[in-house]
PDB file of N, CA and C in Angstrom:
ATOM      1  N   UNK A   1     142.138  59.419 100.006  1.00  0.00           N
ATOM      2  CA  UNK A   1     141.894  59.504  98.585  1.00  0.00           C
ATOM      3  C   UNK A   1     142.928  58.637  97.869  1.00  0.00           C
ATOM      4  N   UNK A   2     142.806  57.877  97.178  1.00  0.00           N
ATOM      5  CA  UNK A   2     143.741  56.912  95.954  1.00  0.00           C
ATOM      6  C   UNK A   2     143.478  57.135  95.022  1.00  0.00           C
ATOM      7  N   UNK A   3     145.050  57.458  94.328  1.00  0.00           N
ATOM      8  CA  UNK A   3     145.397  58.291  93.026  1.00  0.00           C
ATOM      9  C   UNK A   3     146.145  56.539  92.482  1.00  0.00           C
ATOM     10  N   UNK A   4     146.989  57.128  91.636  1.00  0.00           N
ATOM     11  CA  UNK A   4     147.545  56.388  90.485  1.00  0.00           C
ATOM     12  C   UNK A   4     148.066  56.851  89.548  1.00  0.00           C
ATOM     13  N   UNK A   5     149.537  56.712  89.066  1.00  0.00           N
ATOM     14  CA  UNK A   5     150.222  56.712  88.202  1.00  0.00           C
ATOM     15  C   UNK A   5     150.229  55.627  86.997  1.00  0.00           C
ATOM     16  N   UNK A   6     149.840  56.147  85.948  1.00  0.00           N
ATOM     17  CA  UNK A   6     149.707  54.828  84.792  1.00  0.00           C
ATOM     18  C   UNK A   6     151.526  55.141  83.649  1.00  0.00           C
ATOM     19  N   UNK A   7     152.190  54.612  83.837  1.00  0.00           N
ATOM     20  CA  UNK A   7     153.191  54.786  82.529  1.00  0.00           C
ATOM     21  C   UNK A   7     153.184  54.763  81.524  1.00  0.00           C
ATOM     22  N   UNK A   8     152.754  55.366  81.015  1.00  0.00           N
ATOM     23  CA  UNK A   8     152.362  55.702  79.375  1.00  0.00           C
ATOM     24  C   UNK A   8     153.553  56.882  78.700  1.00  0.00           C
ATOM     25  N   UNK A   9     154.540  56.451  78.067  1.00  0.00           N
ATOM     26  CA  UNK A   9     155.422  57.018  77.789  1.00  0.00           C
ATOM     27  C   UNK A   9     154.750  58.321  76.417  1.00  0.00           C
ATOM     28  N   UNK A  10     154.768  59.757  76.912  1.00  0.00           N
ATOM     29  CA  UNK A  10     154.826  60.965  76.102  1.00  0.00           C
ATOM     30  C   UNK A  10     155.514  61.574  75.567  1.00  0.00           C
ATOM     31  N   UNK A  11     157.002  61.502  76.079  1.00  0.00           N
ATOM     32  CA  UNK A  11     157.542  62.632  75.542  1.00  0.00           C
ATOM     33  C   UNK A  11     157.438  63.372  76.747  1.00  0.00           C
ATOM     34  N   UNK A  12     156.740  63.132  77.934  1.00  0.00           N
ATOM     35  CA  UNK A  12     156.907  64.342  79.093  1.00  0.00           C
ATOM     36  C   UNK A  12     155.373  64.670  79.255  1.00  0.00           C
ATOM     37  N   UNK A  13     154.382  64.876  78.109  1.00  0.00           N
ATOM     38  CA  UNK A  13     153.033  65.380  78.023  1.00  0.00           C
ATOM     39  C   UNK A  13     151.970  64.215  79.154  1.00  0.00           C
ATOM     40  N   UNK A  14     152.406  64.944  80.197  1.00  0.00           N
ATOM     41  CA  UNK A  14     151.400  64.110  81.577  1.00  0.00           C
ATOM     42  C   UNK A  14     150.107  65.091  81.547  1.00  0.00           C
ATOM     43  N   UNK A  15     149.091  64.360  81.575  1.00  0.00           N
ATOM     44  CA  UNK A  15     147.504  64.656  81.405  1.00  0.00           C
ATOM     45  C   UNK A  15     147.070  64.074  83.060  1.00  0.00           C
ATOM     46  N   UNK A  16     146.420  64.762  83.608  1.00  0.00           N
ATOM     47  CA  UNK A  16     145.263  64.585  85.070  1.00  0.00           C
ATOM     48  C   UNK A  16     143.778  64.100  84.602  1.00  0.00           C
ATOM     49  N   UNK A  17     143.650  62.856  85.048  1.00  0.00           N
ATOM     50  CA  UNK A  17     142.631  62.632  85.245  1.00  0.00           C
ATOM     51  C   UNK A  17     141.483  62.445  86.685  1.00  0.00           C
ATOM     52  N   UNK A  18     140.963  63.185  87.353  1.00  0.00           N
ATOM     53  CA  UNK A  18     139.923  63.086  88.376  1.00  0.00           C
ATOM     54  C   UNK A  18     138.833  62.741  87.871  1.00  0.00           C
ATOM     55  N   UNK A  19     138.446  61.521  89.354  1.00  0.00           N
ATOM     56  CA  UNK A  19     136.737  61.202  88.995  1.00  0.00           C
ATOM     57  C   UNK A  19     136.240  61.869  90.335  1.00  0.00           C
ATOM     58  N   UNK A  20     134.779  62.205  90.073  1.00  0.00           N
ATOM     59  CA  UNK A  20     134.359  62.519  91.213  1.00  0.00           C
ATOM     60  C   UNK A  20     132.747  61.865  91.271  1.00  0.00           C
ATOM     61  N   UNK A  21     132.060  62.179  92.569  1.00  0.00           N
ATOM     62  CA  UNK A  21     130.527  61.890  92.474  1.00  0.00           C
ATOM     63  C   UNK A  21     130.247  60.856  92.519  1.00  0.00           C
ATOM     64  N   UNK A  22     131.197  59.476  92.615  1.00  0.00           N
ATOM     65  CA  UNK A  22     130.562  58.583  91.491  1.00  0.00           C
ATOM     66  C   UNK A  22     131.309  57.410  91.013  1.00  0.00           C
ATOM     67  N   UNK A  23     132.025  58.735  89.657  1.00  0.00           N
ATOM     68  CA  UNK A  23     132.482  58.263  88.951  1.00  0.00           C
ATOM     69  C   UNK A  23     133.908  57.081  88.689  1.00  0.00           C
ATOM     70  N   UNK A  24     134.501  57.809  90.315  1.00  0.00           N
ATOM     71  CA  UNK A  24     135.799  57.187  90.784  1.00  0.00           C
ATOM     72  C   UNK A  24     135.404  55.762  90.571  1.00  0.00           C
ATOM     73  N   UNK A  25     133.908  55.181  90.779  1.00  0.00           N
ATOM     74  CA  UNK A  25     133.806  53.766  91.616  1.00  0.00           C
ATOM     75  C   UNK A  25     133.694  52.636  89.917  1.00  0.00           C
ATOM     76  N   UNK A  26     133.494  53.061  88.799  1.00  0.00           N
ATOM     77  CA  UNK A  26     134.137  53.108  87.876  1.00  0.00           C
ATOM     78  C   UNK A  26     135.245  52.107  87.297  1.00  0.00           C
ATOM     79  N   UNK A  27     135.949  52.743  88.398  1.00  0.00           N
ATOM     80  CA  UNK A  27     138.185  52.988  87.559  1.00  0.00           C
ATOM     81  C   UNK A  27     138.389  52.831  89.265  1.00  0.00           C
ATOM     82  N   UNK A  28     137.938  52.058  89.791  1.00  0.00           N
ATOM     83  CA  UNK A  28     138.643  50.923  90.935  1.00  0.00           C
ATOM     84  C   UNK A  28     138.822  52.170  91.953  1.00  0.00           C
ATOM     85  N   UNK A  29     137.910  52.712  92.004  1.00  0.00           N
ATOM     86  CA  UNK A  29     137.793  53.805  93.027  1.00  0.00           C
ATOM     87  C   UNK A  29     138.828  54.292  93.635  1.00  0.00           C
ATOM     88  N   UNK A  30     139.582  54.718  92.362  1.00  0.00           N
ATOM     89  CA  UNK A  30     140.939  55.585  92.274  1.00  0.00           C
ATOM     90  C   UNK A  30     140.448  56.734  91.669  1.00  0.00           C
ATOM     91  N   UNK A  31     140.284  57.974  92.765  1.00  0.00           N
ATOM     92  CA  UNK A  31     139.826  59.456  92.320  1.00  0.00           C
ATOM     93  C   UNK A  31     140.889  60.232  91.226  1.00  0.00           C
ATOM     94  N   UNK A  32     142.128  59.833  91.548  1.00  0.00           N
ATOM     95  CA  UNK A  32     142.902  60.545  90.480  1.00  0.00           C
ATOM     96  C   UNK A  32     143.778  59.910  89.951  1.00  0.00           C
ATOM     97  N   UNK A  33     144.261  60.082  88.753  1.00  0.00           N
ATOM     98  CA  UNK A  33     145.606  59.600  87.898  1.00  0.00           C
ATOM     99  C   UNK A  33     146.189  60.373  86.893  1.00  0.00           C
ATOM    100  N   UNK A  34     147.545  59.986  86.850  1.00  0.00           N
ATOM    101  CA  UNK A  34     148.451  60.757  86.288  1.00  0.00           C
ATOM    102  C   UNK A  34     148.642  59.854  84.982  1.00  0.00           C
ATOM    103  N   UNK A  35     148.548  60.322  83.491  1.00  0.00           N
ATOM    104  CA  UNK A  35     148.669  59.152  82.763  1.00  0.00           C
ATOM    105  C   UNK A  35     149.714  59.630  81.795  1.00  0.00           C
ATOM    106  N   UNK A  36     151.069  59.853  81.037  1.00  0.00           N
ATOM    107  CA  UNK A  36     151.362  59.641  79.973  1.00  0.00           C
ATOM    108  C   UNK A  36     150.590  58.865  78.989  1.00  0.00           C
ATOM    109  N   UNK A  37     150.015  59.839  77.594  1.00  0.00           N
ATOM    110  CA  UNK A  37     150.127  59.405  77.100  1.00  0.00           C
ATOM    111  C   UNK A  37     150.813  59.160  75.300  1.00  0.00           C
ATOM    112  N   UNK A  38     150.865  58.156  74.948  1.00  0.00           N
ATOM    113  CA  UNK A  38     151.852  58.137  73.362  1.00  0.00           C
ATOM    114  C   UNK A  38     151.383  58.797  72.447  1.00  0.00           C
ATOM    115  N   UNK A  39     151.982  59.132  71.445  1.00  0.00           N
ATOM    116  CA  UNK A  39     151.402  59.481  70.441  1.00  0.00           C
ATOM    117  C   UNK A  39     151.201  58.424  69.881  1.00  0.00           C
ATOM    118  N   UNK A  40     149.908  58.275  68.686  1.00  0.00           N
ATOM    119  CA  UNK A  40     149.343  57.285  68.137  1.00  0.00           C
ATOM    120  C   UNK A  40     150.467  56.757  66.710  1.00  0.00           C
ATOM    121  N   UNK A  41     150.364  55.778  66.236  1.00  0.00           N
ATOM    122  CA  UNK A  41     151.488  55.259  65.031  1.00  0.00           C
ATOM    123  C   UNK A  41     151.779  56.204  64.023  1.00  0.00           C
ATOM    124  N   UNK A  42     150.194  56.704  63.712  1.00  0.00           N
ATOM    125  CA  UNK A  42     150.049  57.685  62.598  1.00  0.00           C
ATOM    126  C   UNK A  42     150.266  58.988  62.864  1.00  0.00           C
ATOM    127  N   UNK A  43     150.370  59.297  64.073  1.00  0.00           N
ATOM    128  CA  UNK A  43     151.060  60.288  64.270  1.00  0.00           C
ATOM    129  C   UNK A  43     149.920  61.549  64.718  1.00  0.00           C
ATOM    130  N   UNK A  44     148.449  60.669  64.879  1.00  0.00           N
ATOM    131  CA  UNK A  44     147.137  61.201  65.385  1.00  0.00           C
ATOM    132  C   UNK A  44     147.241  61.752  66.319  1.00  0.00           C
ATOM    133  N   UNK A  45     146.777  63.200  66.751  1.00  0.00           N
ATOM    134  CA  UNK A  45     146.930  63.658  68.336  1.00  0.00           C
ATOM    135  C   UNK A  45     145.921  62.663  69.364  1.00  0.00           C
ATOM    136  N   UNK A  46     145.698  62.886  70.406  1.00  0.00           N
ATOM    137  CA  UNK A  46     145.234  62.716  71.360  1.00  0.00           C
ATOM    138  C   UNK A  46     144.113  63.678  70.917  1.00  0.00           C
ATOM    139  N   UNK A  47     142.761  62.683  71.463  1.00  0.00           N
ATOM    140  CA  UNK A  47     141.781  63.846  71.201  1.00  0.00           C
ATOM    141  C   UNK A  47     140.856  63.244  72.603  1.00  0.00           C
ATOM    142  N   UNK A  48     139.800  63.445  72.861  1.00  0.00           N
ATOM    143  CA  UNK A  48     138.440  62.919  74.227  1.00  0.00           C
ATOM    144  C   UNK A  48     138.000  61.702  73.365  1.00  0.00           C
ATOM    145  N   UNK A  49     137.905  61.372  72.237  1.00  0.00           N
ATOM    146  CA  UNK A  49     137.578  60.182  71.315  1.00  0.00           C
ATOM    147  C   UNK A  49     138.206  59.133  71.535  1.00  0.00           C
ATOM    148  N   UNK A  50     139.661  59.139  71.278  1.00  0.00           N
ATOM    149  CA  UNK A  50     140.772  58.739  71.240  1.00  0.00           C
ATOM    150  C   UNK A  50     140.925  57.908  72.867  1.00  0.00           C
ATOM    151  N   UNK A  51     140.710  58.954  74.235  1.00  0.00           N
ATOM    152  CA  UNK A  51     140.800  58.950  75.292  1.00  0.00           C
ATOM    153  C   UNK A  51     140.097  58.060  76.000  1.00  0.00           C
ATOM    154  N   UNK A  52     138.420  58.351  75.088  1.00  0.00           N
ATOM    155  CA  UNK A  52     137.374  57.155  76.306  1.00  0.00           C
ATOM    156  C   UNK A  52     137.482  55.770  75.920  1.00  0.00           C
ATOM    157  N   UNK A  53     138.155  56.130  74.715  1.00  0.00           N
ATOM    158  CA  UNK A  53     138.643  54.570  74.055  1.00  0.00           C
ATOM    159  C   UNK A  53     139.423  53.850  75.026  1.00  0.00           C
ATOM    160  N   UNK A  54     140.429  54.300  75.200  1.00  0.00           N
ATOM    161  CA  UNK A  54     141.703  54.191  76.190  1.00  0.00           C
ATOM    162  C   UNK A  54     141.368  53.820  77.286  1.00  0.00           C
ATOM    163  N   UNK A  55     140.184  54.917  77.572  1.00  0.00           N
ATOM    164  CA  UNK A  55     140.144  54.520  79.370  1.00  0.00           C
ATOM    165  C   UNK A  55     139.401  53.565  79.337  1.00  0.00           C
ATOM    166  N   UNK A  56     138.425  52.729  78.363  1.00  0.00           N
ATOM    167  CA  UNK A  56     137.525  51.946  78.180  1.00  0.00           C
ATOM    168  C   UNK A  56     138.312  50.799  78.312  1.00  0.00           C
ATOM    169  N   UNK A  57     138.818  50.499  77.668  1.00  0.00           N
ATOM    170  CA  UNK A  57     140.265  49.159  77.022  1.00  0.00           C
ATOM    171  C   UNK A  57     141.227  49.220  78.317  1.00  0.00           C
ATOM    172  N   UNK A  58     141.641  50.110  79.124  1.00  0.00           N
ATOM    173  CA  UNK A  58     142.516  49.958  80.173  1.00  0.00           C
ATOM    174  C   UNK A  58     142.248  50.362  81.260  1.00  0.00           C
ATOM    175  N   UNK A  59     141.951  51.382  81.714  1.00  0.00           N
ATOM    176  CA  UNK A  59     141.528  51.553  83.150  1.00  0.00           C
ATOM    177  C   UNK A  59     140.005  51.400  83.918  1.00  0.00           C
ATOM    178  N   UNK A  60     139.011  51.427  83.119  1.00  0.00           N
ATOM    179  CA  UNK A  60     137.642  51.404  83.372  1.00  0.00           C
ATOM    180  C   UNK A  60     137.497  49.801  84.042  1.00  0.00           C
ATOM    181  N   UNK A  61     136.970  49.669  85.456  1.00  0.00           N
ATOM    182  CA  UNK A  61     136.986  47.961  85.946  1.00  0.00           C
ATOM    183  C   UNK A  61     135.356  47.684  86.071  1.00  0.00           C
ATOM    184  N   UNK A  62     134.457  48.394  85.564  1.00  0.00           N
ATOM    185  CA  UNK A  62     133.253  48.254  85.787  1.00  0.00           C
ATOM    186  C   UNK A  62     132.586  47.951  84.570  1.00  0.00           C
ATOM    187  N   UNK A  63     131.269  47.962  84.367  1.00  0.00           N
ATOM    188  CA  UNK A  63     130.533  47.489  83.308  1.00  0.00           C
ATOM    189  C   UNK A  63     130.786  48.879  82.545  1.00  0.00           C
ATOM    190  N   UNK A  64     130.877  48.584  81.096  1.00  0.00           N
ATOM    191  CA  UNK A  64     130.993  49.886  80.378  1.00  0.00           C
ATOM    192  C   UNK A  64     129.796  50.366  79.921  1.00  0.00           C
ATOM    193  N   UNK A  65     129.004  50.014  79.952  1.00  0.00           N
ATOM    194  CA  UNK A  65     127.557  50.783  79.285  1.00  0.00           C
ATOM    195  C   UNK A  65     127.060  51.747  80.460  1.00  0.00           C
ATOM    196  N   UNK A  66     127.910  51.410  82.008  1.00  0.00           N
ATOM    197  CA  UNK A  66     127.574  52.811  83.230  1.00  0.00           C
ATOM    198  C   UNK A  66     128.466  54.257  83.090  1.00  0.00           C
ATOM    199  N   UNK A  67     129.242  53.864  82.226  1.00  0.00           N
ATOM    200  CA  UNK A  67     130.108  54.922  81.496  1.00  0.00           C
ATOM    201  C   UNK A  67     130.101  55.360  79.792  1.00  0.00           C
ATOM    202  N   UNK A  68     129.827  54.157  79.192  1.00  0.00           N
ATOM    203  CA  UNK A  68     129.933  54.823  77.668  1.00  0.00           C
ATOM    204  C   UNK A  68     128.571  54.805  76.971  1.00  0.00           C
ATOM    205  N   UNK A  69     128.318  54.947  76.182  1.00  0.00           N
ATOM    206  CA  UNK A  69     126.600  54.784  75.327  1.00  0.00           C
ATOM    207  C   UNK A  69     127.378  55.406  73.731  1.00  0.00           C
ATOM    208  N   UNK A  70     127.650  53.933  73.120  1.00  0.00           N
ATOM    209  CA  UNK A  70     128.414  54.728  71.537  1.00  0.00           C
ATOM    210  C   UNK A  70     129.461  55.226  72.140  1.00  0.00           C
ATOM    211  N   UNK A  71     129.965  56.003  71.535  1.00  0.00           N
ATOM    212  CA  UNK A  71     131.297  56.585  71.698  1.00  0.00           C
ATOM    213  C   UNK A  71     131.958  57.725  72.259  1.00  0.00           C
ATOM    214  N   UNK A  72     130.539  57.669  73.000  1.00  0.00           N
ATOM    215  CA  UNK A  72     130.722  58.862  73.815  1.00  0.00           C
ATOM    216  C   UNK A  72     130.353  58.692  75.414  1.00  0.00           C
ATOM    217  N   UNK A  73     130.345  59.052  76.142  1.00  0.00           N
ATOM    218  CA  UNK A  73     129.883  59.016  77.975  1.00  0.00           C
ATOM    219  C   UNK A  73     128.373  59.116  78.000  1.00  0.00           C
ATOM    220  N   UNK A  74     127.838  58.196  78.385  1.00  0.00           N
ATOM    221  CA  UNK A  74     126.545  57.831  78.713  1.00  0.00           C
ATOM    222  C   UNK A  74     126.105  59.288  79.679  1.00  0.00           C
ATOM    223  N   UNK A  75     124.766  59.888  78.916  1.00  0.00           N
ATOM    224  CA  UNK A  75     124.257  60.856  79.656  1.00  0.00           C
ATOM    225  C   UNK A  75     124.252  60.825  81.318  1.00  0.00           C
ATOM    226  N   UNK A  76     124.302  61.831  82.043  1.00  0.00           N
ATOM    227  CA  UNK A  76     124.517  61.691  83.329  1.00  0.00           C
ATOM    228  C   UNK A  76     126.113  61.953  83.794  1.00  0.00           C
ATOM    229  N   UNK A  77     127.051  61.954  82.823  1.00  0.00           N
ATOM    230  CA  UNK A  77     128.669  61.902  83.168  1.00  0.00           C
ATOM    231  C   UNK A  77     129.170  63.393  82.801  1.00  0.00           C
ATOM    232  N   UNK A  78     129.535  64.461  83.152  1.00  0.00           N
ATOM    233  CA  UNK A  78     129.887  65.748  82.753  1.00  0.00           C
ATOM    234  C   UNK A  78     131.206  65.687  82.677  1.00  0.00           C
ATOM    235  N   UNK A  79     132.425  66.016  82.001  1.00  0.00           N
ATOM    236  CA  UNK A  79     133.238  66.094  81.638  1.00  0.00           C
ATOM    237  C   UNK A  79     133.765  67.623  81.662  1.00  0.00           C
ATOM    238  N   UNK A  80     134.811  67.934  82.261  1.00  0.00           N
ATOM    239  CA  UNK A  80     135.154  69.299  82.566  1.00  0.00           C
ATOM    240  C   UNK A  80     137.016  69.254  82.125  1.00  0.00           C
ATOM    241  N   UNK A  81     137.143  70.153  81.364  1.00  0.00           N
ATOM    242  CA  UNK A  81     138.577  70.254  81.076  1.00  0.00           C
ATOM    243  C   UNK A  81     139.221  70.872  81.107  1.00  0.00           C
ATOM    244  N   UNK A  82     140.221  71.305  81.792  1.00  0.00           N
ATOM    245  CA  UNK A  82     140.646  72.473  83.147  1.00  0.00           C
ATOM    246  C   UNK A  82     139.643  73.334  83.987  1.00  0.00           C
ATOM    247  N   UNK A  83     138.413  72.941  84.203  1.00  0.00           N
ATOM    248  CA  UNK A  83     137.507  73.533  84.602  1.00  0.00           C
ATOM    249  C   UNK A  83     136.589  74.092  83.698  1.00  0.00           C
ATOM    250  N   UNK A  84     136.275  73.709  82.288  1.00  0.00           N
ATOM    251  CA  UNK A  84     135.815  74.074  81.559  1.00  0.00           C
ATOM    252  C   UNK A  84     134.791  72.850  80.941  1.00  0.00           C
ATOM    253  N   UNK A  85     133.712  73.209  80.645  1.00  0.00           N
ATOM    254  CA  UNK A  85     132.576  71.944  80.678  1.00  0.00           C
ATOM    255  C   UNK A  85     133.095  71.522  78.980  1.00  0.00           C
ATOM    256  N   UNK A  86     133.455  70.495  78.845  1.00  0.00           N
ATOM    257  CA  UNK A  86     133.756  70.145  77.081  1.00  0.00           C
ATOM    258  C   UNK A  86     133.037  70.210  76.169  1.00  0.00           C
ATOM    259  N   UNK A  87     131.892  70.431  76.319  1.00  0.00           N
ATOM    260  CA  UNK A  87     130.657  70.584  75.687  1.00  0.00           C
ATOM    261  C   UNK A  87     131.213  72.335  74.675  1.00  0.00           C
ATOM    262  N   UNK A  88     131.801  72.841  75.514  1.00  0.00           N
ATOM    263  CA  UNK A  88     132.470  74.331  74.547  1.00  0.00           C
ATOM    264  C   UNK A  88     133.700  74.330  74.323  1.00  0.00           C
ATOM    265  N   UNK A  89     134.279  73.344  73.939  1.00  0.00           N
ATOM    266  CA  UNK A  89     135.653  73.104  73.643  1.00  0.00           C
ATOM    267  C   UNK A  89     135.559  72.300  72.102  1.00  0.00           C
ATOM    268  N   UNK A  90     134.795  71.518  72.266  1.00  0.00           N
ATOM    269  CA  UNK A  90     134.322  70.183  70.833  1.00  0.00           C
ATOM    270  C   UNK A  90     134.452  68.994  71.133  1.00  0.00           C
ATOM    271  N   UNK A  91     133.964  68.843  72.252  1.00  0.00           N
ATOM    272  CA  UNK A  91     133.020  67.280  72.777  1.00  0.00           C
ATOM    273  C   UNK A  91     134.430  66.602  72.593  1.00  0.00           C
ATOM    274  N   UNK A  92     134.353  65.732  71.945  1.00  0.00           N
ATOM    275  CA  UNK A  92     135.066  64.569  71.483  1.00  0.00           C
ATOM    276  C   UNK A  92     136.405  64.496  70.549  1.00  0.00           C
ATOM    277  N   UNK A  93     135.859  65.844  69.479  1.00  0.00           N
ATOM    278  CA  UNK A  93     137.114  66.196  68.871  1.00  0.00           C
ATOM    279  C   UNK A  93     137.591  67.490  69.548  1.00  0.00           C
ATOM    280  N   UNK A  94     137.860  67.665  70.747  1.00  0.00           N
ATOM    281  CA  UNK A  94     138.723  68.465  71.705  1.00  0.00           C
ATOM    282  C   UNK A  94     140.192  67.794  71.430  1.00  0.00           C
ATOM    283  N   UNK A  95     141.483  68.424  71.470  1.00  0.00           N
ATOM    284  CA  UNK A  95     142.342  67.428  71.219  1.00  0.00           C
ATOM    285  C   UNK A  95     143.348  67.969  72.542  1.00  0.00           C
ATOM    286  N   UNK A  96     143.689  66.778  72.947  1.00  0.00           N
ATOM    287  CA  UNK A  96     144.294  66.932  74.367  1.00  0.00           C
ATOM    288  C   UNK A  96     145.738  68.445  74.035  1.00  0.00           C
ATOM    289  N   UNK A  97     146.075  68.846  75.192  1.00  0.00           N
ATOM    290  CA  UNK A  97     146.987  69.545  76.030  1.00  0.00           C
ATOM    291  C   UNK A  97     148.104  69.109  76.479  1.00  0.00           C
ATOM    292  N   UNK A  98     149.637  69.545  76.608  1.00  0.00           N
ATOM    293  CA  UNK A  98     150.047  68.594  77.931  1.00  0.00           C
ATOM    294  C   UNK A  98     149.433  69.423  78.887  1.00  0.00           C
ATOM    295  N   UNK A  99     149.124  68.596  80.094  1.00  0.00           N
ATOM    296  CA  UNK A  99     149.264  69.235  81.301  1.00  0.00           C
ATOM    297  C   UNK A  99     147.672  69.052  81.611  1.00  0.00           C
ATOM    298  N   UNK A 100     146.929  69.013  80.886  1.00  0.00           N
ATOM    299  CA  UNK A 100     145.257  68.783  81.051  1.00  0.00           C
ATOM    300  C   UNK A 100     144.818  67.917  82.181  1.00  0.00           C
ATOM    301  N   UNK A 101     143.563  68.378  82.943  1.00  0.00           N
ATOM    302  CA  UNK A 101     143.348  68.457  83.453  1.00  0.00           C
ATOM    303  C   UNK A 101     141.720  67.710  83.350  1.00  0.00           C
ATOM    304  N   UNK A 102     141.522  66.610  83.620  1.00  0.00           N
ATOM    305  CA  UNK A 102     140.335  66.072  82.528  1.00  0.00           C
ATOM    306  C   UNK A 102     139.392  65.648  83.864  1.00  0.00           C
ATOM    307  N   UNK A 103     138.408  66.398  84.429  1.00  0.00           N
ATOM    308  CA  UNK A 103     137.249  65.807  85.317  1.00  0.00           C
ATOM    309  C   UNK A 103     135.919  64.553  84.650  1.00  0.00           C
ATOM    310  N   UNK A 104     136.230  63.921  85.431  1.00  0.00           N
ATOM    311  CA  UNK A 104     135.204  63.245  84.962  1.00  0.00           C
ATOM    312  C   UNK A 104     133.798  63.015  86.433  1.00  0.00           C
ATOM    313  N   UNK A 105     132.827  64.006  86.551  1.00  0.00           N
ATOM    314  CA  UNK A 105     131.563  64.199  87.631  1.00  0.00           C
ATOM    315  C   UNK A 105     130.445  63.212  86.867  1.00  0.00           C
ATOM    316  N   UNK A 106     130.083  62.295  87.793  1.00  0.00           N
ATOM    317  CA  UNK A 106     128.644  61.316  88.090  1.00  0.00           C
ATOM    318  C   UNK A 106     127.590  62.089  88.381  1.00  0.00           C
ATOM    319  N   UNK A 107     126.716  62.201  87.482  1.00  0.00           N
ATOM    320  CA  UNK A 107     125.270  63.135  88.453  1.00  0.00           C
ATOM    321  C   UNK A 107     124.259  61.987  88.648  1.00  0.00           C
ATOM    322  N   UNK A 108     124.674  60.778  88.219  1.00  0.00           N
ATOM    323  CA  UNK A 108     124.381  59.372  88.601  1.00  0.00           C
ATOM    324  C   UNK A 108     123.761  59.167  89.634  1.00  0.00           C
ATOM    325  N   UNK A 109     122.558  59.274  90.589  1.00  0.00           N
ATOM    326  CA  UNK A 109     123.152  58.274  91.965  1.00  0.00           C
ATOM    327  C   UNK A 109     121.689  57.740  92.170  1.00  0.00           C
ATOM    328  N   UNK A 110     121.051  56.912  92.941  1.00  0.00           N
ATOM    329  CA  UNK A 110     120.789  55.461  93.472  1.00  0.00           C
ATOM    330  C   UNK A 110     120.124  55.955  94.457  1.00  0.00           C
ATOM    331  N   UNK A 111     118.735  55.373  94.116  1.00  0.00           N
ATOM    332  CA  UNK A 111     117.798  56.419  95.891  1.00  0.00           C
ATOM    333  C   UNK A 111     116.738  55.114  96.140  1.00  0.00           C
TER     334      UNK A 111
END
């Protein structure tokens, strides 16, 4: 399995990201990473908005329309946050944790 450490200076607030299903193949078929990340200029939290932006612009090595659709994760991508489906948390304006725990599952696949 290949993980990854990204340096993103927090303050300490390290966030988990796992892909699975899929999704790893993505983000250079690195299943997990550890990311610091900053707080924004304005002083904006971290939110899942904020995030797919991020992972879009920096870690994502694949075509982005197999991951995003608008501004959100192209149907087919489930998103789980400490084990909790985000869909009951507030999608997008969920605002990160330290310590979170962010799944990203492919129900994607190719027959």
């Amino acid at each position: 399995m290949t993980s990854s450490s990204d340096g993103w200076d927090a303050g300490g607030s390290l966030d988990k990201f796992e892909f699975n299903s899929g999704a790893e193949l993505l983000f250079g078929n690195i299943k997990k990473r550890e990311v610091c990340l900053t707080s924004l200029a304005n002083s904006e939290k971290w939110n899942i908005r904020r995030l797919l932006e991020w992972m879009s612009e920096n870690i994502l090595t694949e075509r982005l329309d197999l991951f995003m659709r608008g501004e959100t994760v192209r149907p087919g991508i489930l998103i789980l946050i400490n084990d909790v489906d985000w869909e009951l948390l507030g999608e997008l304006d969920y605002e990160l944790q330290p310590q979170d725990t962010i799944l990203f599952i492919s129900t994607l696949h190719g027959g």
